[in-house]
Protein backbone atom coordinates (compact mmCIF):
# COMPACT_ATOMS: atom_id res chain seq x y z
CA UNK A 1 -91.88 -75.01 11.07
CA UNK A 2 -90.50 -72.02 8.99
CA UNK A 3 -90.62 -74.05 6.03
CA UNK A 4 -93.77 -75.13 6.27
CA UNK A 5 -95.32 -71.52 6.59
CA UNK A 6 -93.14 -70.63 3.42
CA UNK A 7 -94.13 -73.33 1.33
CA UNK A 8 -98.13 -72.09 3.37
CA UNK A 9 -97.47 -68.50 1.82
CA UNK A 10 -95.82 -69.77 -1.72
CA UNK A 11 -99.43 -72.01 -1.91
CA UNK A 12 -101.55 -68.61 -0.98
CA UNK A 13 -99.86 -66.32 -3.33
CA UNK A 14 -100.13 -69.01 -6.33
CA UNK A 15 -103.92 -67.88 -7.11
CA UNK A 16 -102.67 -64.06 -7.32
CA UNK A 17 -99.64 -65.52 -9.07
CA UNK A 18 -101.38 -67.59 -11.57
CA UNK A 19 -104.01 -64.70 -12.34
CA UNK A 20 -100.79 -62.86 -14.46
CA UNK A 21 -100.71 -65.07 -17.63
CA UNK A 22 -105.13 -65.08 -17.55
CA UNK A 23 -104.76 -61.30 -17.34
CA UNK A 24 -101.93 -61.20 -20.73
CA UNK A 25 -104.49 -63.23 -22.24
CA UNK A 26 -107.49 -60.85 -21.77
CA UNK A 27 -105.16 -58.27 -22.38
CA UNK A 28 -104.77 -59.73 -25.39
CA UNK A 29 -108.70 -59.66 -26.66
CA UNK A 30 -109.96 -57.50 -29.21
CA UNK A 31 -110.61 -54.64 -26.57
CA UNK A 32 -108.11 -55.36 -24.08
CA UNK A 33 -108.89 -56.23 -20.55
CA UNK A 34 -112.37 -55.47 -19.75
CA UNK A 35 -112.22 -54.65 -16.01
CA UNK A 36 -115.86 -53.50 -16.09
CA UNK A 37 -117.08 -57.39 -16.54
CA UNK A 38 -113.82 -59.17 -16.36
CA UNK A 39 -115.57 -63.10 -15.31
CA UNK A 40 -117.32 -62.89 -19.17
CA UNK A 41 -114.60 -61.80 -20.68
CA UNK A 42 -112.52 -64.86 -19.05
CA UNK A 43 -115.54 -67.01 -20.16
CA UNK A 44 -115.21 -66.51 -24.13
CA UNK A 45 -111.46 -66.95 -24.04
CA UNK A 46 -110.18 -69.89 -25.95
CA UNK A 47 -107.42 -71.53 -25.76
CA UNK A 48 -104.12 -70.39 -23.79
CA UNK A 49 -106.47 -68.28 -21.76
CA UNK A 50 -109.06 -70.50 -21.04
CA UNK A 51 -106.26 -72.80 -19.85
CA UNK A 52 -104.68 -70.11 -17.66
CA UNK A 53 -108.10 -69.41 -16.37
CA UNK A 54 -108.23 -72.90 -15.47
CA UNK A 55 -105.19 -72.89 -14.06
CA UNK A 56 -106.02 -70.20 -11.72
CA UNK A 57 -108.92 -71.51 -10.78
CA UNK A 58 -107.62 -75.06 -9.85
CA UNK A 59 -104.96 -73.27 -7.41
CA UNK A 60 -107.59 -71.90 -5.18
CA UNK A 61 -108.78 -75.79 -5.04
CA UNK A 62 -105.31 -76.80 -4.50
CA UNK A 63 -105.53 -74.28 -1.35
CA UNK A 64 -108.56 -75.48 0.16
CA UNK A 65 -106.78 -79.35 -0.20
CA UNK A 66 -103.19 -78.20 1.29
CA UNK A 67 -103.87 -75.92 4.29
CA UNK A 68 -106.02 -78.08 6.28
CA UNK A 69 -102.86 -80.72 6.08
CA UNK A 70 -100.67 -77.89 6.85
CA UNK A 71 -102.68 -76.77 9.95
CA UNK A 72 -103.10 -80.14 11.39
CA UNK A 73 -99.20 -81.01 11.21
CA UNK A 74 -98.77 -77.32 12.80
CA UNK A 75 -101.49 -77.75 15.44
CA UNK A 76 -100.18 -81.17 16.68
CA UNK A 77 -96.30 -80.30 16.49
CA UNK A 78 -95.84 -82.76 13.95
CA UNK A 79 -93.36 -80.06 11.78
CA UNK A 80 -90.76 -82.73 10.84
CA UNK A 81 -88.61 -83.40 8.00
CA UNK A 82 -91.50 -85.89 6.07
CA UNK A 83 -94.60 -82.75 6.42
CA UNK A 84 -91.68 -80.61 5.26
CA UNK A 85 -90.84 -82.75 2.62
CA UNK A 86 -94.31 -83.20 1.63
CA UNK A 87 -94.94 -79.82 1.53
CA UNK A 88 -92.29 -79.25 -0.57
CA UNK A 89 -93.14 -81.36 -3.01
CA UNK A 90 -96.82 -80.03 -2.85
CA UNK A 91 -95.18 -76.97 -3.95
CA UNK A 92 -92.64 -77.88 -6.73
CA UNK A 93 -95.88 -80.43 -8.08
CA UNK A 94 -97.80 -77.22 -8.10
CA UNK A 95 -95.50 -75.20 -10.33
CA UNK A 96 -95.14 -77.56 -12.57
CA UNK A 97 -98.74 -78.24 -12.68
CA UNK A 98 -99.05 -74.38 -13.71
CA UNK A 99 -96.72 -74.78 -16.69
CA UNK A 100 -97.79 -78.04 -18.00
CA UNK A 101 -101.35 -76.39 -17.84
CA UNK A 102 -100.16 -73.08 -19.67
CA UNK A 103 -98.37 -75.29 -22.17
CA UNK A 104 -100.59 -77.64 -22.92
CA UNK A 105 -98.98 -80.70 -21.32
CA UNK A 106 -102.44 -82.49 -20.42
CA UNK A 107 -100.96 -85.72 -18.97
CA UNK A 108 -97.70 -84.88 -17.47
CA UNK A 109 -99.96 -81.91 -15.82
CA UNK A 110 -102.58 -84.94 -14.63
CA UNK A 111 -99.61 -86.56 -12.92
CA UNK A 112 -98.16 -83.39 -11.09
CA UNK A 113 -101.71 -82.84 -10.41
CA UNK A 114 -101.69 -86.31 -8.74
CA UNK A 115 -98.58 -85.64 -6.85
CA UNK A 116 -100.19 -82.22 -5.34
CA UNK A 117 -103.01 -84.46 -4.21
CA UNK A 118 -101.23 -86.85 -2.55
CA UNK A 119 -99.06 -84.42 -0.70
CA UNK A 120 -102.21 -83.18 0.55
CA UNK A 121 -103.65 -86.07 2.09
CA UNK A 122 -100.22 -87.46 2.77
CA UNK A 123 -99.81 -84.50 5.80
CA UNK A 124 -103.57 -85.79 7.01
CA UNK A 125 -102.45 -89.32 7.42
CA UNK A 126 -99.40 -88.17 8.65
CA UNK A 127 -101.18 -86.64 11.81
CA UNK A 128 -103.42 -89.78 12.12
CA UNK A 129 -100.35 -91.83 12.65
């Protein structure tokens, strides 16, 4: 089960991780970061930024999709090696999903994307069966 929390935390801490490259970026503005009305300034970037905005959006979305499966494999004691494996995977398709978004890497970030998803609803099923 120890993994599972880990990979639980690693999936809470991506939002707060992912907020570091959107913050270079409106660091990077004419003006610097504008902590009075940060959400507009995020709003007129362009570019990198808006995709690292994006990107820290979509990992709060990623959350809300991964800890219900997480919480239903812990509830029901079903902590084996294929929820740890899927959460794994959630995990590594997650990080990858960050770079290919920062990067620019539209499809290859669709299909790690994908793979995020799936691990998702793959720990769901896995407690229906």
């Amino acid at each position: 089960m120890t993994l599972i929390l880990i990979c639980l935390l690693i999936a809470t801490v991506m939002p707060i991780l992912a907020k570091a490259p959107l913050a270079v970026a409106q660091n990077k503005q004419q003006g610097g970061y504008d902590n009075r009305h940060p959400r507009a300034q995020q709003n007129a970037l362009v570019g990198f930024g808006a995709r690292a905005k994006a990107a820290h959006e979509n990992c709060f979305e990623a959350l809300i999709m991964f800890t219900p499966g997480v919480l239903t494999v812990i509830a029901l004691q079903l902590v084996g090696p294929i929820a740890q494996y899927l959460c794994i995977a959630f995990i590594l398709a997650r990080i990858a999903y960050l770079f290919c978004y920062w990067f620019d890497v539209h499809l290859v970030r669709s299909i790690c994307w994908g793979i995020g998803f799936c691990c998702s609803i793959g720990l769901i099923v896995l407690a229906l069966f």
